[in-house]
N, C-alpha and C. Protein backbone atom coordinates (compact mmCIF):
# COMPACT_ATOMS: atom_id res chain seq x y z
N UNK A 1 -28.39 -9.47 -25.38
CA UNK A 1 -27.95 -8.28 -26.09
C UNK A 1 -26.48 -8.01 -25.77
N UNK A 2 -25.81 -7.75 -26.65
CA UNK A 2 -24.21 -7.61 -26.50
C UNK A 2 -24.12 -6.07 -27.36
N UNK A 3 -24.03 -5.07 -26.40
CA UNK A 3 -23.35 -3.69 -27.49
C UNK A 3 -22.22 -3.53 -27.27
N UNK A 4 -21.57 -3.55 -28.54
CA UNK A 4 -20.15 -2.95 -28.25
C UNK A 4 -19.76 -1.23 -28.86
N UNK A 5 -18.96 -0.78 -28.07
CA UNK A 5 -18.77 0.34 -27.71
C UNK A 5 -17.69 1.49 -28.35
N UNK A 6 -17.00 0.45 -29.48
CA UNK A 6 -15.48 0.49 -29.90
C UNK A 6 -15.13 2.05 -30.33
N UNK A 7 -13.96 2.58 -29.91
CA UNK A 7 -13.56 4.19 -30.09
C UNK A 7 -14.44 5.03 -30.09
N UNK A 8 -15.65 4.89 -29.28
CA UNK A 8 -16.25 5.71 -28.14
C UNK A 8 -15.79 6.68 -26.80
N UNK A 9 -15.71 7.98 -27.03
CA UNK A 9 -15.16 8.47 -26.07
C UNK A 9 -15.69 8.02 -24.60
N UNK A 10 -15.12 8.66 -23.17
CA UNK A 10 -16.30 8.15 -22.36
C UNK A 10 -17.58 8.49 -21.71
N UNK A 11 -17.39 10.18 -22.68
CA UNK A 11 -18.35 11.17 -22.60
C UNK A 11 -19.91 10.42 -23.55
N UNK A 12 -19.39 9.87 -24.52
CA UNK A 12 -19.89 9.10 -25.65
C UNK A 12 -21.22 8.11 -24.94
N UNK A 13 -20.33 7.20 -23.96
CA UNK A 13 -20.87 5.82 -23.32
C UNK A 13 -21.83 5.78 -23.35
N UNK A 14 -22.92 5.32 -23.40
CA UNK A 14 -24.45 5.40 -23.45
C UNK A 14 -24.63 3.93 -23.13
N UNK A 15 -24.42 3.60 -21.85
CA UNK A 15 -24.58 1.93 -20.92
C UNK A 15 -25.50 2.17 -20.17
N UNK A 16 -26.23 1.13 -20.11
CA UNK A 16 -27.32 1.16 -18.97
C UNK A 16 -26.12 1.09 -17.65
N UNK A 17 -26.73 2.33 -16.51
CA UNK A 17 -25.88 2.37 -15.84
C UNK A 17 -26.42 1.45 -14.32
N UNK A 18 -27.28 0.17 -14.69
CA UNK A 18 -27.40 -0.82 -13.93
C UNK A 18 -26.36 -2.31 -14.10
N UNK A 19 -25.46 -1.84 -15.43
CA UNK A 19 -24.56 -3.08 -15.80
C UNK A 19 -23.41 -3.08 -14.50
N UNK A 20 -22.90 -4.38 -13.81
CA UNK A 20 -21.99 -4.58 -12.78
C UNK A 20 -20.63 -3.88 -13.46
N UNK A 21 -19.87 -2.66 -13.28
CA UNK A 21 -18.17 -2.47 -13.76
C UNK A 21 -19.00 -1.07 -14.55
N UNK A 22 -20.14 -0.60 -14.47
CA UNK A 22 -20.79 0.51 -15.03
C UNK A 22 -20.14 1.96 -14.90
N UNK A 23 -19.63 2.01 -13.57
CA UNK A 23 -19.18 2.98 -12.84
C UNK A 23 -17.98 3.34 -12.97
N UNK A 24 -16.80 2.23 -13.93
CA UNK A 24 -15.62 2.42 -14.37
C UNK A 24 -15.56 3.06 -15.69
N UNK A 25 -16.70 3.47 -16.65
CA UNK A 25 -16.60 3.70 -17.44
C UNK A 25 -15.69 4.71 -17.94
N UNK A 26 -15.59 5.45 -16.98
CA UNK A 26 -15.02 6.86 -16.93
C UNK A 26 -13.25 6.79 -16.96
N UNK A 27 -13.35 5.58 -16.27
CA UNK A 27 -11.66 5.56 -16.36
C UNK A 27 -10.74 4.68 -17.19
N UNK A 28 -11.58 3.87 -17.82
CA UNK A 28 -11.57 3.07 -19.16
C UNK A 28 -11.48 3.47 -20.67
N UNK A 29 -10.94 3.68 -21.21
CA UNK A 29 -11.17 3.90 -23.06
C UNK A 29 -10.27 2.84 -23.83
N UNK A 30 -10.61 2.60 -25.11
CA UNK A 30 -9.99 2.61 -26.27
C UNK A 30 -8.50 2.75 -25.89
N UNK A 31 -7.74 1.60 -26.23
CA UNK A 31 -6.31 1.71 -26.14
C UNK A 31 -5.75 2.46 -25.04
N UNK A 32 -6.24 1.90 -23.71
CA UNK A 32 -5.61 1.94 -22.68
C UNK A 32 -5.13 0.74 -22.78
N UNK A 33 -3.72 0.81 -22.17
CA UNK A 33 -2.91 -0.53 -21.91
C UNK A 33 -3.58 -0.91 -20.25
N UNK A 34 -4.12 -1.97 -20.09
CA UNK A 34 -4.35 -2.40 -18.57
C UNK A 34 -3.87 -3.91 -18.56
N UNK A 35 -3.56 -3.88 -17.02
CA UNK A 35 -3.12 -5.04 -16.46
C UNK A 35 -4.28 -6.29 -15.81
N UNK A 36 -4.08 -7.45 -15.23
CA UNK A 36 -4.75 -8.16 -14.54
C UNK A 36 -4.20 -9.34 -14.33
N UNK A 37 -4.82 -10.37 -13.58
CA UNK A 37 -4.09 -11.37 -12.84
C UNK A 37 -5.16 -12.88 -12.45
N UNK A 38 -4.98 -13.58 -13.31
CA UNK A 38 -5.43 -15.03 -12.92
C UNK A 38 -5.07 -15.05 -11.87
N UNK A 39 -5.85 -16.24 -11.03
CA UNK A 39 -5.48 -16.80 -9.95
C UNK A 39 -4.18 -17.88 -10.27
N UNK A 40 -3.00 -17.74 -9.27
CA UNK A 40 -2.13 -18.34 -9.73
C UNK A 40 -1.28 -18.39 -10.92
N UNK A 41 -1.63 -16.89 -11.45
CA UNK A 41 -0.61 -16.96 -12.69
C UNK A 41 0.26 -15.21 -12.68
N UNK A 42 0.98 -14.75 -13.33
CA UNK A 42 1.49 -13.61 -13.19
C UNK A 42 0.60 -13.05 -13.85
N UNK A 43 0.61 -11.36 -13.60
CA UNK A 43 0.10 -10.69 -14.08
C UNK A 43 0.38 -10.22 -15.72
N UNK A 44 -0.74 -10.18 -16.14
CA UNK A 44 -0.66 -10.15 -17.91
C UNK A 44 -1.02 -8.46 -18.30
N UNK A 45 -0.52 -8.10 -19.31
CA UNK A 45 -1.06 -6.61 -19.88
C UNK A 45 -1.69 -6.84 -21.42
N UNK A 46 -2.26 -5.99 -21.41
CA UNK A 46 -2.70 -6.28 -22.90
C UNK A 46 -3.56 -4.45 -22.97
N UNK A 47 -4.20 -4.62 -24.30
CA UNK A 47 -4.28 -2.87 -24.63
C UNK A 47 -6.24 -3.37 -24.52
N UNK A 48 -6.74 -2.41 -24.17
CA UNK A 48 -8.28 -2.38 -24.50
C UNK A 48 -8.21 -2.06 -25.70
N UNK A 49 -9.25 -2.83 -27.05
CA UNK A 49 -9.60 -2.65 -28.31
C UNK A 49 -10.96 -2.64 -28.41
N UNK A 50 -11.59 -2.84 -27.63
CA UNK A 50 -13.28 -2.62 -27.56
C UNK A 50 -14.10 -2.41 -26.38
N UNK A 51 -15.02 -1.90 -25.76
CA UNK A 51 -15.95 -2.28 -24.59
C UNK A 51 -17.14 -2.57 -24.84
N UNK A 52 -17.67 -3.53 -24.31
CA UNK A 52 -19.24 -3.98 -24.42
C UNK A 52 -19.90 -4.02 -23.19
N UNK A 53 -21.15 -4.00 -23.21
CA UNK A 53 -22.07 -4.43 -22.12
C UNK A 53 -22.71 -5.89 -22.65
N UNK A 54 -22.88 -6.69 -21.88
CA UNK A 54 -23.23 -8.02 -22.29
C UNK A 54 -24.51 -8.86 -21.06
N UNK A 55 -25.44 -8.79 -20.96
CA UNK A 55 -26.54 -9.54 -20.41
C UNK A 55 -27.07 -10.56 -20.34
N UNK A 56 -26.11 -11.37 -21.14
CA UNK A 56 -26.16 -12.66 -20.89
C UNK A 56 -24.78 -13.83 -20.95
N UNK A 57 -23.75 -12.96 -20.67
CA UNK A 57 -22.21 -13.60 -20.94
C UNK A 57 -22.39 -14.55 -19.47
N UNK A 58 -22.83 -13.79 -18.17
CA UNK A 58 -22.33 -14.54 -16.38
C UNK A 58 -23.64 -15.08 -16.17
N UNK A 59 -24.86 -14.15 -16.40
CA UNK A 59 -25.95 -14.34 -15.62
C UNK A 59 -26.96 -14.27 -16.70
N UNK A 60 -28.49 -14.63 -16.25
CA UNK A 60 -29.33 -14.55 -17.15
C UNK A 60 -30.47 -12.90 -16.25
N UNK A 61 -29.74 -12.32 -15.47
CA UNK A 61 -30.67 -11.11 -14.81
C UNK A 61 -30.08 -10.05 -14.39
N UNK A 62 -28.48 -10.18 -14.91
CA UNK A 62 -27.79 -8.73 -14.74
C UNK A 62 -26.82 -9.09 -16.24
N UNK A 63 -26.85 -6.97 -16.11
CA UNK A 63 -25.81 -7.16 -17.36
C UNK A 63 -24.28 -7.17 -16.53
N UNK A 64 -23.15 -6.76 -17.62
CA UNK A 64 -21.50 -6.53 -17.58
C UNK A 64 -21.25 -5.81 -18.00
N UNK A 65 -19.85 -5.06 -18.08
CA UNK A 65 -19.32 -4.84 -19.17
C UNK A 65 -18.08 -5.30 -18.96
N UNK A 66 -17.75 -5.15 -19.97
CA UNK A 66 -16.38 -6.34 -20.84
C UNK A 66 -15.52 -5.66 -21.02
N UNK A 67 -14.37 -6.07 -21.34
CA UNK A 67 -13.76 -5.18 -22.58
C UNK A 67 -12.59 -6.36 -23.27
N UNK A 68 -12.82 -5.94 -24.53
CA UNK A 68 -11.69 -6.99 -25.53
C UNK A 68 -10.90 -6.61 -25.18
N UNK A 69 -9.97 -7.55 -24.71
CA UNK A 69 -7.92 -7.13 -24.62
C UNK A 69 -7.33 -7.79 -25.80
N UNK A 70 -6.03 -7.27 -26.19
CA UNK A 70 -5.57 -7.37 -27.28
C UNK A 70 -4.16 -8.01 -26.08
N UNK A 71 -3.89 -8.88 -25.74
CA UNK A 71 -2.71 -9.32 -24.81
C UNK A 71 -1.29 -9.01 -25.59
N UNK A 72 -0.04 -8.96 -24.87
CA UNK A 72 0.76 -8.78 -25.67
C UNK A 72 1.50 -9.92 -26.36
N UNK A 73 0.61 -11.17 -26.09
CA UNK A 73 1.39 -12.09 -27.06
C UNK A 73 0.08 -12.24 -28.89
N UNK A 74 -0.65 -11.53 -28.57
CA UNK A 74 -1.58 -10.88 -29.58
C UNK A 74 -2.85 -11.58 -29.95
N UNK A 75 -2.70 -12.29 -28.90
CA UNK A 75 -4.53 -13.25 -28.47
C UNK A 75 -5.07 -12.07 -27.82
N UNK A 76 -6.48 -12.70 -28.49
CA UNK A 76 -8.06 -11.25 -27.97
C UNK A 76 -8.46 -12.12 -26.61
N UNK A 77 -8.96 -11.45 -25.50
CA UNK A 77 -9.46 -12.24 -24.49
C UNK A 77 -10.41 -11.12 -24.18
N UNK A 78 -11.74 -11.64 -23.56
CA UNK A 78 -12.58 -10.68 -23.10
C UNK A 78 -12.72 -10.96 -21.74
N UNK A 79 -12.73 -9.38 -20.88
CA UNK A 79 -12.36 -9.56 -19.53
C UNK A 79 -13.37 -8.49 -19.18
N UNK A 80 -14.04 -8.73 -17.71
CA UNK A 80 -14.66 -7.90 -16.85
C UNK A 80 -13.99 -6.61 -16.31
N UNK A 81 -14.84 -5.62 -16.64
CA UNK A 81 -13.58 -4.49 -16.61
C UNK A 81 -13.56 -4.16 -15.58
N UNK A 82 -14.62 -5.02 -14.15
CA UNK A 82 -14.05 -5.19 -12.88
C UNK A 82 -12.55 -5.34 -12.43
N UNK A 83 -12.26 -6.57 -13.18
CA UNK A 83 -11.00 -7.10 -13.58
C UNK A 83 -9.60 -6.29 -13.62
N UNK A 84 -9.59 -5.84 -14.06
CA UNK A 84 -8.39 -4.67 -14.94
C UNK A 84 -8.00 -3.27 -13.89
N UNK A 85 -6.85 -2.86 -14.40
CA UNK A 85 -6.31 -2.32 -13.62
C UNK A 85 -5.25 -1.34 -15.00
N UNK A 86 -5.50 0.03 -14.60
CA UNK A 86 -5.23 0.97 -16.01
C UNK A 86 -3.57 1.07 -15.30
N UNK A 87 -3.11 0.74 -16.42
CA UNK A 87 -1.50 1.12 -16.10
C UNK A 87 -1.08 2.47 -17.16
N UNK A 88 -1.60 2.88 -17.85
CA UNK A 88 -1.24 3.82 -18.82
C UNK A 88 -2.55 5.23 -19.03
């Protein structure tokens, strides 16, 4: 099951709140610009354009949640919103 969440406030959210990154919901929305960082590469920004919970993207017995980045060279990448780091 993959729900996505898109221009959902975070009052809105309605995630099972057993998904791993569940607990960030609150500080996450819709067109926040956030940052993050490969191993070995500089840090990239890009804008959140969606959030999902996803239960079968890592594991087959826990969910996630995700969120689509819109990067600023204008590739979509979906990232663990473990991951991320709100700069705006």
């Amino acid at each position: 099951m993959c729900l996505q969440l898109c221009g959902m406030g975070s009052k809105d959210k309605k995630m099972n709140k057993n998904y791993f990154g569940s607990r960030l919901l609150n500080k996450f929305s819709v067109g926040d610009l956030v940052s993050w960082k490969d191993l070995g590469e500089d840090k990239k920004y890009g804008f959140i354009i969606s959030l999902y919970e996803d239960e079968k993207h890592l594991s087959d017995d826990r969910g996630f949640i995700f969120a689509k980045i819109q990067n600023t060279s204008g590739k979509k990448e979906l990232i663990m919103l473990s991951c991320l780091t709100k700069e705006s």
